[in-house]
PDB file of N, CA and C in Angstrom:
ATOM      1  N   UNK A   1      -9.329  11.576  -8.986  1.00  0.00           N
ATOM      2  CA  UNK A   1      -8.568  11.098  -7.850  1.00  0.00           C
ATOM      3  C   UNK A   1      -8.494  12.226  -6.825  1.00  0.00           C
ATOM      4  N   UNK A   2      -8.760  11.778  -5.955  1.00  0.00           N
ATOM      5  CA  UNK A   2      -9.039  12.967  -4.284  1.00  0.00           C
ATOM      6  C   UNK A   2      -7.434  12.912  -3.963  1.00  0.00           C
ATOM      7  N   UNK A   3      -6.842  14.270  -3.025  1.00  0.00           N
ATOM      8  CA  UNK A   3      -5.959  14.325  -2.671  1.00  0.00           C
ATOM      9  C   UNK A   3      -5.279  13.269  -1.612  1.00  0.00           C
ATOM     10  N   UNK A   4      -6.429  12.629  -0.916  1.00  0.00           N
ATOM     11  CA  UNK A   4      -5.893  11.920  -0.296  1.00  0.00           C
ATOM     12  C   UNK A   4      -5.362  10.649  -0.588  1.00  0.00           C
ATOM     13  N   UNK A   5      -6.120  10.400  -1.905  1.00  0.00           N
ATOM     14  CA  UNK A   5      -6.015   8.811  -2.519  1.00  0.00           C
ATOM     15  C   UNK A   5      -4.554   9.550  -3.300  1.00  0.00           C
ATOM     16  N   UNK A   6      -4.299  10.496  -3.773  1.00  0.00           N
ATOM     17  CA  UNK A   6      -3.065  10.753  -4.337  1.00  0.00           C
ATOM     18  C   UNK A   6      -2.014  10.536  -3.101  1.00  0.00           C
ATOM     19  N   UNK A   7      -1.630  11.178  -2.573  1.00  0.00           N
ATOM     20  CA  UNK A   7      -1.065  11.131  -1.433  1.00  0.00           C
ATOM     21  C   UNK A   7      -0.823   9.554  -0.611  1.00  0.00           C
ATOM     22  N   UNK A   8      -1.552   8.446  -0.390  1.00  0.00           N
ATOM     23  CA  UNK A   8      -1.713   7.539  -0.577  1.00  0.00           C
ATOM     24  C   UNK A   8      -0.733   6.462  -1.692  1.00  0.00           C
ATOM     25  N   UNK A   9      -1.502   6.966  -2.556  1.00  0.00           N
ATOM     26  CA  UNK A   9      -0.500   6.421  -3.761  1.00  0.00           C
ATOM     27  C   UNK A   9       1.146   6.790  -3.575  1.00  0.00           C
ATOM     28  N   UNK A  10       1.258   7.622  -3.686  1.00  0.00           N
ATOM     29  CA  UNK A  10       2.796   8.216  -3.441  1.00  0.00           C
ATOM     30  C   UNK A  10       3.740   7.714  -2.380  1.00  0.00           C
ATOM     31  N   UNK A  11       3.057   7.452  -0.952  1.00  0.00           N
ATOM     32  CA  UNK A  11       2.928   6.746  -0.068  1.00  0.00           C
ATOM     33  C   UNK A  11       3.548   5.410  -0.219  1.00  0.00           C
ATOM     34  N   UNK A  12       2.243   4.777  -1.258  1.00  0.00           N
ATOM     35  CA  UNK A  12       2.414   3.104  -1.837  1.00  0.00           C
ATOM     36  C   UNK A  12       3.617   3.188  -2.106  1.00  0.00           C
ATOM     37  N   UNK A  13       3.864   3.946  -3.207  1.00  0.00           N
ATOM     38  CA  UNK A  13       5.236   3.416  -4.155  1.00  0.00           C
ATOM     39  C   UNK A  13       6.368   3.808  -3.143  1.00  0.00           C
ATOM     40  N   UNK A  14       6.715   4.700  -2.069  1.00  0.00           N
ATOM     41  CA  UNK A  14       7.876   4.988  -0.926  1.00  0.00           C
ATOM     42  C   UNK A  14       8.339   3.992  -0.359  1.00  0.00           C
ATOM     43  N   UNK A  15       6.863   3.718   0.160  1.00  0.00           N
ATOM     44  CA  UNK A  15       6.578   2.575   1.316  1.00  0.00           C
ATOM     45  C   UNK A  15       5.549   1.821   1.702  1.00  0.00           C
ATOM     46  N   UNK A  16       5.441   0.660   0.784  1.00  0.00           N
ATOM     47  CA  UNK A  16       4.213   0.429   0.411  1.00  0.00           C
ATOM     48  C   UNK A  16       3.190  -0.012   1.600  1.00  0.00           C
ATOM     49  N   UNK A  17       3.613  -0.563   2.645  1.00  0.00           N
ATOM     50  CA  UNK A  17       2.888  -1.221   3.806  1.00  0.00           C
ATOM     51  C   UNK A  17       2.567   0.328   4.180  1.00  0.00           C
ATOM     52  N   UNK A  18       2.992   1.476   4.309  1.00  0.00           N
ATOM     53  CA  UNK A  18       2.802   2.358   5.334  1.00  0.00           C
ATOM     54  C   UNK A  18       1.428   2.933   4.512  1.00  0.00           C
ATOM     55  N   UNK A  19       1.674   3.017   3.150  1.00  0.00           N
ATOM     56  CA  UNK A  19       0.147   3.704   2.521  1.00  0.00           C
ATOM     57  C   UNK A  19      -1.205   2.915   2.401  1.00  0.00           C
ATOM     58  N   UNK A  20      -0.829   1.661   2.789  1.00  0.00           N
ATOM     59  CA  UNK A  20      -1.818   0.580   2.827  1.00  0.00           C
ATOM     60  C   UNK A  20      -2.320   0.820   4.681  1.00  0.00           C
ATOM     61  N   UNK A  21      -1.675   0.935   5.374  1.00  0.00           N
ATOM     62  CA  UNK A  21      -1.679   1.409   6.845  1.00  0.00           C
ATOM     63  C   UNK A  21      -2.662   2.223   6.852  1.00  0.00           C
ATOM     64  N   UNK A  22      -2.417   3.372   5.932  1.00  0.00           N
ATOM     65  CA  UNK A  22      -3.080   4.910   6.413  1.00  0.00           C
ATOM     66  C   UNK A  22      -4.258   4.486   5.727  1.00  0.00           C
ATOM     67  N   UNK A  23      -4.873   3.369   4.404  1.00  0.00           N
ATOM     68  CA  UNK A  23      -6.219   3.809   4.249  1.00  0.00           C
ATOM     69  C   UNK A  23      -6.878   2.248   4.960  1.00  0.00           C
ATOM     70  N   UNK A  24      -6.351   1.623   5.518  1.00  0.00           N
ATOM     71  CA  UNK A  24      -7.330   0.204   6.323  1.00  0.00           C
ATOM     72  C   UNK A  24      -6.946   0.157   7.477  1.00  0.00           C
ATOM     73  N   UNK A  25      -5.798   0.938   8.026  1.00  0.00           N
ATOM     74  CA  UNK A  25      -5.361   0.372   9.372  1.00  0.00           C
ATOM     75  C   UNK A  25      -4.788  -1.430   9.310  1.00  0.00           C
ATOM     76  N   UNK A  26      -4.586  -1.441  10.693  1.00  0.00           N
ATOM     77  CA  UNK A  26      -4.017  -2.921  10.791  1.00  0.00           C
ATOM     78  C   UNK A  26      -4.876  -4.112  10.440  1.00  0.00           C
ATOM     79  N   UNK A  27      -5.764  -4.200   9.259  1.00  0.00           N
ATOM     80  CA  UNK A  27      -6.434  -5.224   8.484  1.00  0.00           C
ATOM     81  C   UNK A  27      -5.440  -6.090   7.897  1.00  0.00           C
ATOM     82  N   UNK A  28      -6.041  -7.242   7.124  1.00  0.00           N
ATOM     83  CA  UNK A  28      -5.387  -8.058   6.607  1.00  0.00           C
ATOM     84  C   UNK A  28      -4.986  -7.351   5.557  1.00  0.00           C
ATOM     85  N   UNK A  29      -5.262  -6.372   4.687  1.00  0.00           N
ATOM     86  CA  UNK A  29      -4.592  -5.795   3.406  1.00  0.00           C
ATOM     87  C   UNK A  29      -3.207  -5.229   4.159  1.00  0.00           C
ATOM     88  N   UNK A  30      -2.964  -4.765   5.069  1.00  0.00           N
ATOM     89  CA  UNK A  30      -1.714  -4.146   5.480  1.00  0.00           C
ATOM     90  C   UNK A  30      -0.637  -5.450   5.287  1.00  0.00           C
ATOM     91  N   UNK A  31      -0.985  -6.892   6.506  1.00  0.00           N
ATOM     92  CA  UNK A  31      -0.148  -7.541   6.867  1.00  0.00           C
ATOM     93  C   UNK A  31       0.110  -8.457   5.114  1.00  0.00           C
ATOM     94  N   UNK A  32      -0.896  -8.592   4.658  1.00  0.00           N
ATOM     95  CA  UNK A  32      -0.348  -9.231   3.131  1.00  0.00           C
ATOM     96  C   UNK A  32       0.878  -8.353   2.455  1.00  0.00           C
ATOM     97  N   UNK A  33       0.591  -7.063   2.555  1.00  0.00           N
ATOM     98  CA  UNK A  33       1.230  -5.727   2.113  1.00  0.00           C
ATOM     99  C   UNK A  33       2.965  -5.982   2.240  1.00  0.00           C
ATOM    100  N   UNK A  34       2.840  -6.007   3.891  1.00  0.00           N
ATOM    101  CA  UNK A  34       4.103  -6.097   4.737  1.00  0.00           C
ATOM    102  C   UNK A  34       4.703  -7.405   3.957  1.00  0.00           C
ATOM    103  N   UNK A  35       4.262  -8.424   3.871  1.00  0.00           N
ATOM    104  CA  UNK A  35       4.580  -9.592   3.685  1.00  0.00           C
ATOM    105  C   UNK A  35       5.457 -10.007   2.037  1.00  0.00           C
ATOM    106  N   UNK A  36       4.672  -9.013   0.933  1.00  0.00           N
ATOM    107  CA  UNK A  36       5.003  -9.026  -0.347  1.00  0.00           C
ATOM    108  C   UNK A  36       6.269  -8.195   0.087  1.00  0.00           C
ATOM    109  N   UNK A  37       6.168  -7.275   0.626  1.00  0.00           N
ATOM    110  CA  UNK A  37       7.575  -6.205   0.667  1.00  0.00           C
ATOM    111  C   UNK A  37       8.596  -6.746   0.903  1.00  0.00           C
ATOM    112  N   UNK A  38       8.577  -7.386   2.076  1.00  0.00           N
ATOM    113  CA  UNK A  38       9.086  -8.359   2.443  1.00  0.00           C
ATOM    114  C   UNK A  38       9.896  -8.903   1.582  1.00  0.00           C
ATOM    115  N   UNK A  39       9.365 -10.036   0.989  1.00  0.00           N
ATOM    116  CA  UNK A  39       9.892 -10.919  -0.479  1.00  0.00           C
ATOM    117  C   UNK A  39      10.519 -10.654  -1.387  1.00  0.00           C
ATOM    118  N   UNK A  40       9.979  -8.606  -1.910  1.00  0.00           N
ATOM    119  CA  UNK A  40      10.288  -8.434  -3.029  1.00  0.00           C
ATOM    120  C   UNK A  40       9.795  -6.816  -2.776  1.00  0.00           C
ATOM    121  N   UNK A  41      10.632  -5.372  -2.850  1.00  0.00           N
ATOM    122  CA  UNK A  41       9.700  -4.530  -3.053  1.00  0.00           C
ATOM    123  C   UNK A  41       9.065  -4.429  -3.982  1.00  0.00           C
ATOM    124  N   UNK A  42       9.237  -4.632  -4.924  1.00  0.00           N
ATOM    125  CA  UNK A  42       8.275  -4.629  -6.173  1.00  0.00           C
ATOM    126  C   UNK A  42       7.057  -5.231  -6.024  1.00  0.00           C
ATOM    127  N   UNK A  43       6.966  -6.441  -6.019  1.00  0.00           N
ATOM    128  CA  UNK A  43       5.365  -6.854  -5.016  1.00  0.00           C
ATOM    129  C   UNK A  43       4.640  -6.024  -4.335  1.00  0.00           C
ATOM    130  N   UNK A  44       5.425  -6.032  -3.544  1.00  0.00           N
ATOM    131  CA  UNK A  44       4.807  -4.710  -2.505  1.00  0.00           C
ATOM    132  C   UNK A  44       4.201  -3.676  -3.299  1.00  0.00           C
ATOM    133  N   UNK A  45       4.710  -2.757  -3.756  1.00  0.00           N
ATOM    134  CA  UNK A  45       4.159  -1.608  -4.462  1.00  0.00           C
ATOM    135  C   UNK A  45       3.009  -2.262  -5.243  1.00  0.00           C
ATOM    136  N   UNK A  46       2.707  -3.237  -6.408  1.00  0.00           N
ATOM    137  CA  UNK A  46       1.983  -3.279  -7.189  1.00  0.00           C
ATOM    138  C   UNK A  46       0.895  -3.990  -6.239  1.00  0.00           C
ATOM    139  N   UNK A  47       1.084  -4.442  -4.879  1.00  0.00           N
ATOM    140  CA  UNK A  47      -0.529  -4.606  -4.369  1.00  0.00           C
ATOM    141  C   UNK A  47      -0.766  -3.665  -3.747  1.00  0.00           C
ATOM    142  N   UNK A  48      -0.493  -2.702  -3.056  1.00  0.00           N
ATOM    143  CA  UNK A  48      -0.595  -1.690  -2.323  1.00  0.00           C
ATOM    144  C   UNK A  48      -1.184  -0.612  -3.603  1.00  0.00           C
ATOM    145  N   UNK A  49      -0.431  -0.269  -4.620  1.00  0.00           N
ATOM    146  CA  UNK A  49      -1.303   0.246  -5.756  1.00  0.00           C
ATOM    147  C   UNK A  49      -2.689  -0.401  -6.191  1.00  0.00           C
ATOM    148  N   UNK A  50      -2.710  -1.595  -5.987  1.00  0.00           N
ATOM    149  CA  UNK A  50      -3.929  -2.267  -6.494  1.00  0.00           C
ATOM    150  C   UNK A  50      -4.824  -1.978  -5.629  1.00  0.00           C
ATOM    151  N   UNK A  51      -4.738  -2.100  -3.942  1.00  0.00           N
ATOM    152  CA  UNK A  51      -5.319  -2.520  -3.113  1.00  0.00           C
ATOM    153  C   UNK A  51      -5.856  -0.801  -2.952  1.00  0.00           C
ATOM    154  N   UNK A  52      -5.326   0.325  -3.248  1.00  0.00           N
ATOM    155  CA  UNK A  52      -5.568   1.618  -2.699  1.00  0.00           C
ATOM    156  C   UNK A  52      -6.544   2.289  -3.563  1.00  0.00           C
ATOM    157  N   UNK A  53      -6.191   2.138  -5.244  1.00  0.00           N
ATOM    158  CA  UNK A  53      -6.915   2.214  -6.471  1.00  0.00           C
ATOM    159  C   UNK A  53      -8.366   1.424  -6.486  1.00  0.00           C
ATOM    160  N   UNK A  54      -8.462  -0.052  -5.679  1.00  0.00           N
ATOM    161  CA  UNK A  54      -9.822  -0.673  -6.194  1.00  0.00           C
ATOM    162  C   UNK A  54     -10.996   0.062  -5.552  1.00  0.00           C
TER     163      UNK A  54
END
């Protein structure tokens, strides 16, 4: 794992839309991101982990 994908990660689990931000920009992985957080933080984190890791 590269420092940045760490950093990233750490990111995810804070704030999960914002670490999804820094590696796609305003793509659809962000606004799904925003959207789970939204609902539930817990959501949030486990796609933003998924989505940063694949």
């Amino acid at each position: 794992m590269s420092t940045a994908t760490f950093i990233d990660v750490i990111l995810a689990i804070l704030l999960p839309p914002l670490g999804v931000f820094f590696k796609y920009g305003c793509k659809i992985e962000f606004w799904i991101c925003l959207l789970l957080t939204l609902f539930g933080y817990l959501p949030g984190i486990i796609y933003a982990l998924w989505v940063i890791t694949k």
